[in-house]
N, C-alpha and C. Protein backbone atom coordinates (compact mmCIF):
# COMPACT_ATOMS: atom_id res chain seq x y z
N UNK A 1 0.79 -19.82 26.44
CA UNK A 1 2.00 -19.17 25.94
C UNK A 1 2.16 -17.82 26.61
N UNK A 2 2.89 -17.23 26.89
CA UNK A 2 3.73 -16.62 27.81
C UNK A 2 3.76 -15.40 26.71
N UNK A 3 2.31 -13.91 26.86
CA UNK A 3 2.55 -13.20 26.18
C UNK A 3 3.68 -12.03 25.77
N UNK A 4 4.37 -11.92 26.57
CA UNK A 4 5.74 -11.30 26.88
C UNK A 4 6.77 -11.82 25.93
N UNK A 5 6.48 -13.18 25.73
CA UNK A 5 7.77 -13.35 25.16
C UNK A 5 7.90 -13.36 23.91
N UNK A 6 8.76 -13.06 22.95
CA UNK A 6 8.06 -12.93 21.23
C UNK A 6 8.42 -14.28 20.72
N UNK A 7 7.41 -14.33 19.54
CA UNK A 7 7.26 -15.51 18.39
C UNK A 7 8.74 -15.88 17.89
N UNK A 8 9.07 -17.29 18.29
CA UNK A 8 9.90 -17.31 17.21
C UNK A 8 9.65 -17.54 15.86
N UNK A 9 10.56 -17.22 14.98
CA UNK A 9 9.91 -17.35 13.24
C UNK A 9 10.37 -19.06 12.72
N UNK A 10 9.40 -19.41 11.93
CA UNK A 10 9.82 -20.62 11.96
C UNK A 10 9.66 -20.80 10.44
N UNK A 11 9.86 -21.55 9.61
CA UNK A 11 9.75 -21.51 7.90
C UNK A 11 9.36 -23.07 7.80
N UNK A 12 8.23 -23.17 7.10
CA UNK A 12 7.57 -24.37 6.80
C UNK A 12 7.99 -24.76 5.10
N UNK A 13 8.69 -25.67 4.97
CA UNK A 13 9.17 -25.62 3.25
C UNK A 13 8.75 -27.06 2.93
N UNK A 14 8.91 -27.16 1.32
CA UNK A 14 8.73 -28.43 0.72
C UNK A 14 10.46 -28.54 1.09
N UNK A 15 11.08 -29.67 0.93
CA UNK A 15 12.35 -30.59 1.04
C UNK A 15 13.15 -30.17 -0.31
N UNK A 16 11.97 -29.36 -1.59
CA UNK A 16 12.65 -29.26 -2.48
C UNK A 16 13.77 -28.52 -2.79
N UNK A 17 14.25 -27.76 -1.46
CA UNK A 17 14.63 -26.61 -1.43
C UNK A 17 15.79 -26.16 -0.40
N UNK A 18 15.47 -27.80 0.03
CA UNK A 18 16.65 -27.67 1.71
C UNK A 18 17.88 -27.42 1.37
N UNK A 19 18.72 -27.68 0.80
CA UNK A 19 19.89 -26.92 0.77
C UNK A 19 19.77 -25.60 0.52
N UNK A 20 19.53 -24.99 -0.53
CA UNK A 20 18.76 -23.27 -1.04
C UNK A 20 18.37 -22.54 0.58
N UNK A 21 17.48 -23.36 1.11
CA UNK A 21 17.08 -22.23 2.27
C UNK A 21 18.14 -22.37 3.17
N UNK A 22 18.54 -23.41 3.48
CA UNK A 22 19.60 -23.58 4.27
C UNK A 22 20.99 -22.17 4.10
N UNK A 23 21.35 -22.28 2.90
CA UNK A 23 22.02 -21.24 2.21
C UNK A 23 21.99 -19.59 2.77
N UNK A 24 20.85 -19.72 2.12
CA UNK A 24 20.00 -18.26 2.38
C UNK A 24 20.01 -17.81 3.88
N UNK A 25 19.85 -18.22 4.55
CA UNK A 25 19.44 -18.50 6.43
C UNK A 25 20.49 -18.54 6.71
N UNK A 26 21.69 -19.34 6.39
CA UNK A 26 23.34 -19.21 6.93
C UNK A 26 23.82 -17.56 6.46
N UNK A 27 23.85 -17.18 4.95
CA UNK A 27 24.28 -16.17 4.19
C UNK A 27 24.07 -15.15 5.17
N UNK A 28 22.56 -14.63 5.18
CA UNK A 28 22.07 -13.46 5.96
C UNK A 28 21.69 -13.51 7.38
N UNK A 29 22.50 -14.48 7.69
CA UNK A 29 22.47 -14.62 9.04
C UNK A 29 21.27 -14.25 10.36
N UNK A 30 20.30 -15.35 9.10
CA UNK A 30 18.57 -15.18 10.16
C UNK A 30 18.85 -16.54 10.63
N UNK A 31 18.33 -16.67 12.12
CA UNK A 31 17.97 -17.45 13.05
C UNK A 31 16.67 -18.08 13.13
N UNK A 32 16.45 -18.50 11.92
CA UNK A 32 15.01 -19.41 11.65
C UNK A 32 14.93 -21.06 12.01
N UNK A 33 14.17 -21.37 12.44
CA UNK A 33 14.37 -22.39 12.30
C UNK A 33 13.08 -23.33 10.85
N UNK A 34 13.79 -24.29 10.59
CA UNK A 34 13.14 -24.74 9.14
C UNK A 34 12.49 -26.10 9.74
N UNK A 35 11.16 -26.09 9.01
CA UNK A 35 10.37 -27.75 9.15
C UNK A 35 10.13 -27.73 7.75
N UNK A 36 10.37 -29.34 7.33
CA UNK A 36 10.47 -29.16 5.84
C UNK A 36 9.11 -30.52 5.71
N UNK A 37 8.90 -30.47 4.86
CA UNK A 37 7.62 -31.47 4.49
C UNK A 37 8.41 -31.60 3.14
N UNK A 38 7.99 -33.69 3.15
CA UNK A 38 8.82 -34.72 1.76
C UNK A 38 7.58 -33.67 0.87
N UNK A 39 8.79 -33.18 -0.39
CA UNK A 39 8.93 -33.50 -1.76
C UNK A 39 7.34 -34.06 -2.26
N UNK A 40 7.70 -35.29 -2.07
CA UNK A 40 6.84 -36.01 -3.15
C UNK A 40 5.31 -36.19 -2.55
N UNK A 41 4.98 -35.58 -1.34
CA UNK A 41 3.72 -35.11 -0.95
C UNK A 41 2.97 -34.40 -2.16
N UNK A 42 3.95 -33.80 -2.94
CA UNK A 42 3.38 -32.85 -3.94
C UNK A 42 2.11 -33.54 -4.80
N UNK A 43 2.57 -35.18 -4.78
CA UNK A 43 1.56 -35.76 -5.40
C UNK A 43 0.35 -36.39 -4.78
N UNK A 44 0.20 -35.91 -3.66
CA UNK A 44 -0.79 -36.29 -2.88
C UNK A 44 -1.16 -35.31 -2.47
N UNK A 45 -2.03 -34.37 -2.97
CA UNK A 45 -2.18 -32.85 -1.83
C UNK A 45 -3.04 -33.18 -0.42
N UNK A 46 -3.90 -33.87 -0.36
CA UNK A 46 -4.33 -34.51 0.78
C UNK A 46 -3.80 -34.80 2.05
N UNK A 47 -2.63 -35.65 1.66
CA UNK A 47 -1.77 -35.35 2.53
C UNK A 47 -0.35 -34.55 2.94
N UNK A 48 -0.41 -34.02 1.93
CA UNK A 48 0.50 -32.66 1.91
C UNK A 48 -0.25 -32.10 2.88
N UNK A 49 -1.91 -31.00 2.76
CA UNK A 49 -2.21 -30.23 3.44
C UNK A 49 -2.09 -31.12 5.26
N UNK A 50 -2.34 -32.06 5.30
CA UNK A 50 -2.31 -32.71 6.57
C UNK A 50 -0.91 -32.58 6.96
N UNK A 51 -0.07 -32.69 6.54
CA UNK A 51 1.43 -32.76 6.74
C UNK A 51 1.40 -31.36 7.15
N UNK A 52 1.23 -30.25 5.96
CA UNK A 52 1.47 -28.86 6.78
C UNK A 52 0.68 -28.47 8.02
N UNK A 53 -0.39 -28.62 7.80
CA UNK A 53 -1.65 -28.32 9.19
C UNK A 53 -1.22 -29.20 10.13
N UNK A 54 -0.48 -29.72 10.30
CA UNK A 54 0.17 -30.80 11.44
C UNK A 54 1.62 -30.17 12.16
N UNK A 55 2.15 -29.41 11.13
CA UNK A 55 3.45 -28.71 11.73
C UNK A 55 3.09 -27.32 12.05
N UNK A 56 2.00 -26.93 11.55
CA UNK A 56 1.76 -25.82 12.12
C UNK A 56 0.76 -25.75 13.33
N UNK A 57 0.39 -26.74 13.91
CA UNK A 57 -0.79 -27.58 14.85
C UNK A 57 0.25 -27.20 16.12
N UNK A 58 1.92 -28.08 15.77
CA UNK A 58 2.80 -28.36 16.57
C UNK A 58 3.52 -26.87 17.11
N UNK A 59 3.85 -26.32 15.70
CA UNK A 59 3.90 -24.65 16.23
C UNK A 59 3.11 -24.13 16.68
N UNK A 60 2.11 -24.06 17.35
CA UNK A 60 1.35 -23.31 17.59
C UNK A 60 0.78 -22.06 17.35
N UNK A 61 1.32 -21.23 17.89
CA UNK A 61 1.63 -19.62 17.48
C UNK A 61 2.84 -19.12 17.53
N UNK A 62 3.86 -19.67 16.75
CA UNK A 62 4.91 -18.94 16.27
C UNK A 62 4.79 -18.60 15.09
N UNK A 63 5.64 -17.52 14.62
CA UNK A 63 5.43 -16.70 13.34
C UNK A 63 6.43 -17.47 12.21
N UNK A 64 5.41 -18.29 11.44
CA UNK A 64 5.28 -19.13 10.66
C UNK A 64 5.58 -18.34 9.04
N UNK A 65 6.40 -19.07 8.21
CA UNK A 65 6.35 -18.75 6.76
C UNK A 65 6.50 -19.77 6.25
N UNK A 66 5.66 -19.81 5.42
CA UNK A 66 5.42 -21.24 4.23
C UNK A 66 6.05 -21.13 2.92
N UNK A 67 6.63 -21.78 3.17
CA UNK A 67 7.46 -21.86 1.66
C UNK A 67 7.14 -22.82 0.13
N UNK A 68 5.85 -22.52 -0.05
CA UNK A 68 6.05 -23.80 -0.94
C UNK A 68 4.82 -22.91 -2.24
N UNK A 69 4.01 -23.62 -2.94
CA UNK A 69 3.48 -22.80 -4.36
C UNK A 69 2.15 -23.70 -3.68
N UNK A 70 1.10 -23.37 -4.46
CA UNK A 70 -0.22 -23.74 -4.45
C UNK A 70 -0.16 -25.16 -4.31
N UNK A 71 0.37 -26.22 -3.93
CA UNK A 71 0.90 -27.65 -4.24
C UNK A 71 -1.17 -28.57 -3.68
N UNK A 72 -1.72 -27.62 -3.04
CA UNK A 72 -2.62 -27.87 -2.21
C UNK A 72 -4.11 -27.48 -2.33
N UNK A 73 -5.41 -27.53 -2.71
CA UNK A 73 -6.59 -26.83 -2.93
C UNK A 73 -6.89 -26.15 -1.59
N UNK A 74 -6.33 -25.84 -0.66
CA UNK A 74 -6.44 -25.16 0.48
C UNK A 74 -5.73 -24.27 0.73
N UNK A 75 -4.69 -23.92 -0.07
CA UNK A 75 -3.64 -22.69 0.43
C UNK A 75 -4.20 -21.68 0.72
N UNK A 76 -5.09 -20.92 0.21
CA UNK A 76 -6.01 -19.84 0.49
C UNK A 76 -6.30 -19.56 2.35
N UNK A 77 -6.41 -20.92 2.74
CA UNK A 77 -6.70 -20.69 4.01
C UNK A 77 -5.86 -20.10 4.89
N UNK A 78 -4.13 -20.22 4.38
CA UNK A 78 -3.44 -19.65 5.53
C UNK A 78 -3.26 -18.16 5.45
N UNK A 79 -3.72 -18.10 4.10
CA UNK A 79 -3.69 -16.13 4.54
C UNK A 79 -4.47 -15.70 5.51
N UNK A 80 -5.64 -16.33 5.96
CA UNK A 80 -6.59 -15.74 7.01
C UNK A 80 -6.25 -15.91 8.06
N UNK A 81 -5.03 -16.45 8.46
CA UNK A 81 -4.43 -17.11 10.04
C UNK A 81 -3.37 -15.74 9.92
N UNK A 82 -3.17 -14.97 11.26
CA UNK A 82 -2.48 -13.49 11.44
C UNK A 82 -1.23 -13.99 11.53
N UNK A 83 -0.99 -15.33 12.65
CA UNK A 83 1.03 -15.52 12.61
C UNK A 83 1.23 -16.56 11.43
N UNK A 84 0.17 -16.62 10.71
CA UNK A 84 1.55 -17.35 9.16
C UNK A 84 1.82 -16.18 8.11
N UNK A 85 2.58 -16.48 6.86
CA UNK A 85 2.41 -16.03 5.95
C UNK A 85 3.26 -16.55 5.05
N UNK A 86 2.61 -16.76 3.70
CA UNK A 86 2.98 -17.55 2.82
C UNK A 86 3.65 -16.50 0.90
N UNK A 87 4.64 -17.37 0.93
CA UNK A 87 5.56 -16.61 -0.31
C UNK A 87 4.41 -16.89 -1.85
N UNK A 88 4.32 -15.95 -2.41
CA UNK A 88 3.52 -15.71 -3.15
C UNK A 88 4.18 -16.91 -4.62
N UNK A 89 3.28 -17.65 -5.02
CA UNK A 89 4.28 -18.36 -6.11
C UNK A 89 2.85 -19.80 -6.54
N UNK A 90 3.09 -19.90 -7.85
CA UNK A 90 2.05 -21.18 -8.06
C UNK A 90 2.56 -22.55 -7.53
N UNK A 91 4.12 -22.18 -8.14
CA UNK A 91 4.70 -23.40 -7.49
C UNK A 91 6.16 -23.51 -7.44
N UNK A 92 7.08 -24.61 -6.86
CA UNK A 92 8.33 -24.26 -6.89
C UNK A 92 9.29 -23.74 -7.89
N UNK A 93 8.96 -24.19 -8.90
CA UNK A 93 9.43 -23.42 -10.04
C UNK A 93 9.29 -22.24 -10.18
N UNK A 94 7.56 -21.07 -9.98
CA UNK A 94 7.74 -20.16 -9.81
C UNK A 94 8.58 -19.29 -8.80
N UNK A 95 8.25 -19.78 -7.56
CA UNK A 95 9.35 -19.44 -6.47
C UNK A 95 10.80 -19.14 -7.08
N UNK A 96 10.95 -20.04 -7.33
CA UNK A 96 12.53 -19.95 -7.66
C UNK A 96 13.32 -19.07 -9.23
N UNK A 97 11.93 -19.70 -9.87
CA UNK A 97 12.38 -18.46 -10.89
C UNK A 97 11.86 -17.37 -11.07
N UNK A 98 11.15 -17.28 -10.60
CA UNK A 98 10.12 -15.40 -10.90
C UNK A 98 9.29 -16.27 -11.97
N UNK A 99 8.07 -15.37 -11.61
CA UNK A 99 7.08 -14.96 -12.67
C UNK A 99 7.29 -15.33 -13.89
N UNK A 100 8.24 -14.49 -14.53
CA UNK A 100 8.27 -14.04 -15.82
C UNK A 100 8.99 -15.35 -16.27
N UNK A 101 10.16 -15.56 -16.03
CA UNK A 101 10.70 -16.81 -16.08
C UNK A 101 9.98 -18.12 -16.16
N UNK A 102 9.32 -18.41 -15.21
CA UNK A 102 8.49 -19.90 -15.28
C UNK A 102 7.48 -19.41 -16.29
N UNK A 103 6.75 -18.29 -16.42
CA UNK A 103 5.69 -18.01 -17.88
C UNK A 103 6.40 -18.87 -19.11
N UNK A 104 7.20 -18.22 -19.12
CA UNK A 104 8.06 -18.10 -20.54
C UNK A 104 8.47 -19.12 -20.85
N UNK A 105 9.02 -20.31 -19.76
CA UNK A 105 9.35 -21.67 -20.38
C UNK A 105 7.58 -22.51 -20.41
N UNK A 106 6.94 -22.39 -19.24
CA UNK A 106 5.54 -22.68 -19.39
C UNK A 106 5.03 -23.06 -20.38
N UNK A 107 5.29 -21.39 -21.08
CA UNK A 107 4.24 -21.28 -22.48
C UNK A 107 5.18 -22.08 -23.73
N UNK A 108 6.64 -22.32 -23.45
CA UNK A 108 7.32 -23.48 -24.45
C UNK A 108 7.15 -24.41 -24.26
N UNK A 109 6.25 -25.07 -23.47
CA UNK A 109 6.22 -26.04 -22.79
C UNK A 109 7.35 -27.06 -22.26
N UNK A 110 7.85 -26.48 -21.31
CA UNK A 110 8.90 -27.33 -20.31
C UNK A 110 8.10 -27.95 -19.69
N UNK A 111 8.66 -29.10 -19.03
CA UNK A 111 8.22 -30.05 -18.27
C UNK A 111 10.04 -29.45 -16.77
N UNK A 112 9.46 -29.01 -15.92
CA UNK A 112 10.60 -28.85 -14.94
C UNK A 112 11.29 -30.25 -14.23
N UNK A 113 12.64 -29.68 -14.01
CA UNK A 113 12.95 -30.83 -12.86
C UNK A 113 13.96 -29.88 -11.77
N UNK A 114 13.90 -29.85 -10.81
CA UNK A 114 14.72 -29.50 -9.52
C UNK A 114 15.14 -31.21 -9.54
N UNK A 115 16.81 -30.59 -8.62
CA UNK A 115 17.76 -31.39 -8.23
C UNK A 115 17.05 -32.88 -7.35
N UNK A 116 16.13 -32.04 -6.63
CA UNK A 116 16.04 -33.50 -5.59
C UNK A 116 14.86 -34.61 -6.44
N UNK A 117 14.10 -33.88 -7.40
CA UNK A 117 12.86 -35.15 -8.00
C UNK A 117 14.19 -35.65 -9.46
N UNK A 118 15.27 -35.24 -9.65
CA UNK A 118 16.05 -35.91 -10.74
C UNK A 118 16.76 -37.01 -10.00
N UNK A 119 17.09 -37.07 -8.83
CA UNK A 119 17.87 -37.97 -7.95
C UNK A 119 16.65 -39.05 -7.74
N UNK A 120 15.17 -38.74 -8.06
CA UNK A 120 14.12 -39.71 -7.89
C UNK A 120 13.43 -39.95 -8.59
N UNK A 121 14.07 -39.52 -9.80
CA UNK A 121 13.51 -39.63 -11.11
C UNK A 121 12.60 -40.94 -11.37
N UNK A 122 12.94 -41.94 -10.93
CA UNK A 122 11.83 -43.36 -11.30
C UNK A 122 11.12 -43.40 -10.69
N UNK A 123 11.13 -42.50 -9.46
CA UNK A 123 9.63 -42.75 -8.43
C UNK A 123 8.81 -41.58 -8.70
N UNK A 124 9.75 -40.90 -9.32
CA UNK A 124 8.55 -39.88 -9.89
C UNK A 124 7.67 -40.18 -11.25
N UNK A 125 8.57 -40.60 -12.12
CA UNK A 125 7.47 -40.88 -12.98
C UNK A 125 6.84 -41.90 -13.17
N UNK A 126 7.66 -43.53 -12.54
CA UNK A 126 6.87 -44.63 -12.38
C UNK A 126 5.86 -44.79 -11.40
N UNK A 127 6.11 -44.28 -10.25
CA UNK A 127 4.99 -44.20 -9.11
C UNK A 127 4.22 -43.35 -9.00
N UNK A 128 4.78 -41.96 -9.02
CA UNK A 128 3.93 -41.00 -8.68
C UNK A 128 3.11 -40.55 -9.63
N UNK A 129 3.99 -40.43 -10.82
CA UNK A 129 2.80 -40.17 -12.45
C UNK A 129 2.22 -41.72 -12.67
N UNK A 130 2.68 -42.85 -12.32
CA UNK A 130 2.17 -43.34 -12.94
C UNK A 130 2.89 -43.76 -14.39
N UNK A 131 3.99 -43.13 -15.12
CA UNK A 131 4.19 -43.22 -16.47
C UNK A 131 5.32 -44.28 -16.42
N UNK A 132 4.85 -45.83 -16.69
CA UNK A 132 6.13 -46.39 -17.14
C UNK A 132 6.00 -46.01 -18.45
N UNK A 133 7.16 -47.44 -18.89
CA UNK A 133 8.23 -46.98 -20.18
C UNK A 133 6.73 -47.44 -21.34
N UNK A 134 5.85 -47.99 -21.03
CA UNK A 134 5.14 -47.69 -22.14
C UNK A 134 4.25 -46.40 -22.80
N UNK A 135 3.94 -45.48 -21.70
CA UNK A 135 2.87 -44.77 -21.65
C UNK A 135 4.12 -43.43 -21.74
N UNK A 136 4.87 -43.27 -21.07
CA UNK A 136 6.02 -42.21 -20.74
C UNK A 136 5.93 -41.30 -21.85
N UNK A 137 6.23 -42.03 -22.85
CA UNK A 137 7.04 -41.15 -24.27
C UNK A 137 5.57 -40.40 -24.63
N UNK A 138 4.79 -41.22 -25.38
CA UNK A 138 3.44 -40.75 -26.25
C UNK A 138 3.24 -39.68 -24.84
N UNK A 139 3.00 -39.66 -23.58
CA UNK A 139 2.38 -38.93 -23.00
C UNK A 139 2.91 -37.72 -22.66
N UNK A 140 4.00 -37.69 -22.60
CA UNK A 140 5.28 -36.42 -21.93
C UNK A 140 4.73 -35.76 -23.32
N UNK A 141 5.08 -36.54 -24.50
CA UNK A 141 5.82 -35.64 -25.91
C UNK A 141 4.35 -34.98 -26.54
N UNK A 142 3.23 -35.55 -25.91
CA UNK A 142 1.77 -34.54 -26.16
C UNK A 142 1.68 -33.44 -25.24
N UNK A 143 2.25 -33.26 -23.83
CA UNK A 143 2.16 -32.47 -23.00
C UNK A 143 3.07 -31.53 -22.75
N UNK A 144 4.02 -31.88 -23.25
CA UNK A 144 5.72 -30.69 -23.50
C UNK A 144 6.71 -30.79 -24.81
N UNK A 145 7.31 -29.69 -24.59
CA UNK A 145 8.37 -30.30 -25.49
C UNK A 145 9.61 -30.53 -25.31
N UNK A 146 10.13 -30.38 -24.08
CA UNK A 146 10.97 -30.20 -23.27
C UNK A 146 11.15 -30.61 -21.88
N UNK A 147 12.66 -30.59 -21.57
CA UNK A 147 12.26 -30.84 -19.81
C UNK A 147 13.47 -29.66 -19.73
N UNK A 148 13.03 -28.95 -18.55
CA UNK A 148 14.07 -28.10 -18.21
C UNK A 148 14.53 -28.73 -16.56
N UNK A 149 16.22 -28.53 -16.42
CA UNK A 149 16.31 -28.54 -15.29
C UNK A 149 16.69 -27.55 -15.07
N UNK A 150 16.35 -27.04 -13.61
CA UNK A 150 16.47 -26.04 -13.01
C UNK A 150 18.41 -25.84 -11.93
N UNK A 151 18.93 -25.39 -12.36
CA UNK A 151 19.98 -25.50 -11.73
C UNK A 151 20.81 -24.36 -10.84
N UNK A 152 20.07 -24.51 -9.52
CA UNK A 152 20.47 -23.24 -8.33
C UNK A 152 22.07 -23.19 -7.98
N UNK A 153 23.04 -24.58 -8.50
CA UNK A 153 24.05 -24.17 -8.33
C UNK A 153 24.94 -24.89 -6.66
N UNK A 154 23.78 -25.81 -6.21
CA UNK A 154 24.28 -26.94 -5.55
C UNK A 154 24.17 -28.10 -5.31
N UNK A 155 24.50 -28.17 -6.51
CA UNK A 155 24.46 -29.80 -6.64
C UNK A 155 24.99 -29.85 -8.04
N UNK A 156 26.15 -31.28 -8.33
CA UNK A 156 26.66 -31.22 -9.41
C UNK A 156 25.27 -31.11 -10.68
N UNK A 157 25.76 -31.18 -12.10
CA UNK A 157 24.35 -30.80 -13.04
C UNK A 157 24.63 -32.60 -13.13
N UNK A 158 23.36 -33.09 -12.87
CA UNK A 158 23.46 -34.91 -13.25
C UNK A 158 22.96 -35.04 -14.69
N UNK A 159 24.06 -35.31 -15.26
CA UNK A 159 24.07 -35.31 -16.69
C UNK A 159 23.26 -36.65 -16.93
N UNK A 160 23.78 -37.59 -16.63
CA UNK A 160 23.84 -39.13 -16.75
C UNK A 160 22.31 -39.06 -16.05
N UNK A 161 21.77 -39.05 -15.08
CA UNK A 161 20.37 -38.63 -14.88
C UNK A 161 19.54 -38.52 -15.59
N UNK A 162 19.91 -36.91 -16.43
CA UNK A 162 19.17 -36.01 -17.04
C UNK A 162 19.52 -36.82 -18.72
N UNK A 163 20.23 -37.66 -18.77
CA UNK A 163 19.99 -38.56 -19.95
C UNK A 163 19.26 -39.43 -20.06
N UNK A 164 19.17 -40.15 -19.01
CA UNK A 164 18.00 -41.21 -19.00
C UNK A 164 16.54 -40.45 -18.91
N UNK A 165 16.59 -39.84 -18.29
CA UNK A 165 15.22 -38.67 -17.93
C UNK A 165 14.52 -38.91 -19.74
N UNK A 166 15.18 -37.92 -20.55
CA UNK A 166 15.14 -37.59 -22.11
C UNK A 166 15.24 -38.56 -22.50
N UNK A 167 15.95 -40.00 -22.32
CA UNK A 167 15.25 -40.81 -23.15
C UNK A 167 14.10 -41.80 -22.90
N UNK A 168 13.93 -41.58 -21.35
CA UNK A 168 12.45 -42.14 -20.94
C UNK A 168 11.42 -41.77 -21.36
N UNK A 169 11.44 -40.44 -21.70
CA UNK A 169 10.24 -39.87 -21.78
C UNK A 169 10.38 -39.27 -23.67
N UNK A 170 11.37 -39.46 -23.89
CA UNK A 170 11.82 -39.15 -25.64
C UNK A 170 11.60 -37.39 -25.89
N UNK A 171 12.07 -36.73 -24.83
CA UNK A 171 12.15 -35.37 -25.05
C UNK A 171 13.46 -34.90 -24.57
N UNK A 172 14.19 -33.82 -25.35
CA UNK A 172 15.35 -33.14 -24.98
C UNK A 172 15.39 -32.43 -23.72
N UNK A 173 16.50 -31.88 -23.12
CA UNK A 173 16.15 -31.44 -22.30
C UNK A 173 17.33 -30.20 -22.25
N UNK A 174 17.10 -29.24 -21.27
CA UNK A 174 18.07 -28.11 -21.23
C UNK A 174 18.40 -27.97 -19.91
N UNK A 175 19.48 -27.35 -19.61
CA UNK A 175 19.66 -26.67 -18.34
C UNK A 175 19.68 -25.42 -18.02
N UNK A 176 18.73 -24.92 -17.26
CA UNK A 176 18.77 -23.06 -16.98
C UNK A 176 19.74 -22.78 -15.34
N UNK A 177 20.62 -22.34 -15.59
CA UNK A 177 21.52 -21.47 -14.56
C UNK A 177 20.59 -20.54 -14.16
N UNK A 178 19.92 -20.86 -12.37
CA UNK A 178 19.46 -19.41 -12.06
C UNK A 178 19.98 -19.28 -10.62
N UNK A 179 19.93 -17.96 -9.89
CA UNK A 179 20.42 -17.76 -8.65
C UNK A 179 19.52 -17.90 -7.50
N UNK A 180 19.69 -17.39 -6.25
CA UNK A 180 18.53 -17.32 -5.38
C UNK A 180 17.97 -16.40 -5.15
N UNK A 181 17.99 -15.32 -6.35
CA UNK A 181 17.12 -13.90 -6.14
C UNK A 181 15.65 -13.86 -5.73
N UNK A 182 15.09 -14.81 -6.71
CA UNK A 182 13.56 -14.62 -6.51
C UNK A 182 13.12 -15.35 -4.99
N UNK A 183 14.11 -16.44 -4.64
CA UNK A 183 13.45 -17.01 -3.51
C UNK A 183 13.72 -16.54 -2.33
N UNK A 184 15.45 -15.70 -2.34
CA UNK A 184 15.76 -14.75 -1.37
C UNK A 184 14.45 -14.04 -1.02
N UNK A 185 14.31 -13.04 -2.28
CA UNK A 185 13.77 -11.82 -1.84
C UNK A 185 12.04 -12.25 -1.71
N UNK A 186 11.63 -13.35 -1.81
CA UNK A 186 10.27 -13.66 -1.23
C UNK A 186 9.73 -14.18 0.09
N UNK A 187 11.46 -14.64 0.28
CA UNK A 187 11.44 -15.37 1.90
C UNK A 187 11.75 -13.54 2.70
N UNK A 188 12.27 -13.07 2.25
CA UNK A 188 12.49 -11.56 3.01
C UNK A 188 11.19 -10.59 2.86
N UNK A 189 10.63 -10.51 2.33
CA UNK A 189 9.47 -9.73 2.23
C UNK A 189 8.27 -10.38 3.09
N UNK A 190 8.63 -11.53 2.91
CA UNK A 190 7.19 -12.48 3.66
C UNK A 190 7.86 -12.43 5.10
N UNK A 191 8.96 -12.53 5.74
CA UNK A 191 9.19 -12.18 7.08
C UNK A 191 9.21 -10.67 7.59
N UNK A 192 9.38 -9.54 6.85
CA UNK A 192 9.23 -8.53 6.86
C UNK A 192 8.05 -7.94 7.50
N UNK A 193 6.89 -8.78 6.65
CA UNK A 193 5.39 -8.51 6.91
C UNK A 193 4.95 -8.22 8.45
């Protein structure tokens, strides 16, 4: 690599988020380019971390930001690499809502949903959890009390979705209106660095 010439910045994201960053990157008019890793890796961290260590294998040394929450028992490792750096967050939910926000439904126990795992709602909970319609209800309604969806504001709210969702699993559910503050200003601080 050709030390003269500078890094381009490149943003490594989960899929959960591609429209949102897309957004953000058009709005403030940064010239990033985005590699996104599927969503539903989330349930495999194994090959999640292979998926990321594979796009960043391919980048080489460009100045890398990771966009995604602890999804992985290895995240720790990319702080010690000088051209990545990764947005501080447990997981997409925190990302997107702050701290204080994901605490607070946490500790009510929400069960989250972003736009793109409600559009996959049966492969998420029949395949990836595991929970068909027998096990679903008793198991959700010991572990939450709630499902929240998360709603950034592009994509219609899927009502009809988010009905079947609540009665698969026999819990209510809510919708929280939030903006792209927290994920703006974490993708800007982490390129800042």
């Amino acid at each position: 690599m050709d030390n003269n010439k500078s890094k381009e910045r490149v943003i490594i994201s989960c899929s959960i988020f591609k429209k949102e960053l897309e957004y953000i990157l058009a709005k403030d008019n940064l010239d990033i380019k985005i590699e996104f890793v599927n969503s539903m890796l989330h349930m495999k961290p194994m090959a999640l971390e292979n998926a990321i260590d594979s796009k960043i294998e391919k980048l080489n040394e460009e100045d890398i930001t990771i966009v995604l929450g602890e999804c992985h028992n290895n995240t720790d490792k990319y702080k010690n690499i000088k051209n990545i750096h990764k947005i501080p967050g447990i997981n997409c939910m925190e990302i997107v809502l702050g701290s204080e926000n994901y605490k607070k439904f946490s500790r009510e126990g929400a069960f989250f949903l972003l736009p793109e795992w409600v559009t996959r709602w049966k492969e998420v909970f029949n395949i990836e959890l595991g929970l068909n319609d027998k096990i679903a209800k008793p198991f959700m309604r010991e572990m939450h009390k709630y499902l929240c969806y998360i709603d950034t504001g592009f994509y219609d709210v899927p009502v009809d979705q988010l009905n079947e969702i609540s009665e698969y699993v026999g819990l209510p559910y809510v919708i929280f209106k939030t903006d792209l503050g927290n994920l703006e200003n974490a993708i800007k601080r982490t390129i800042d660095e």
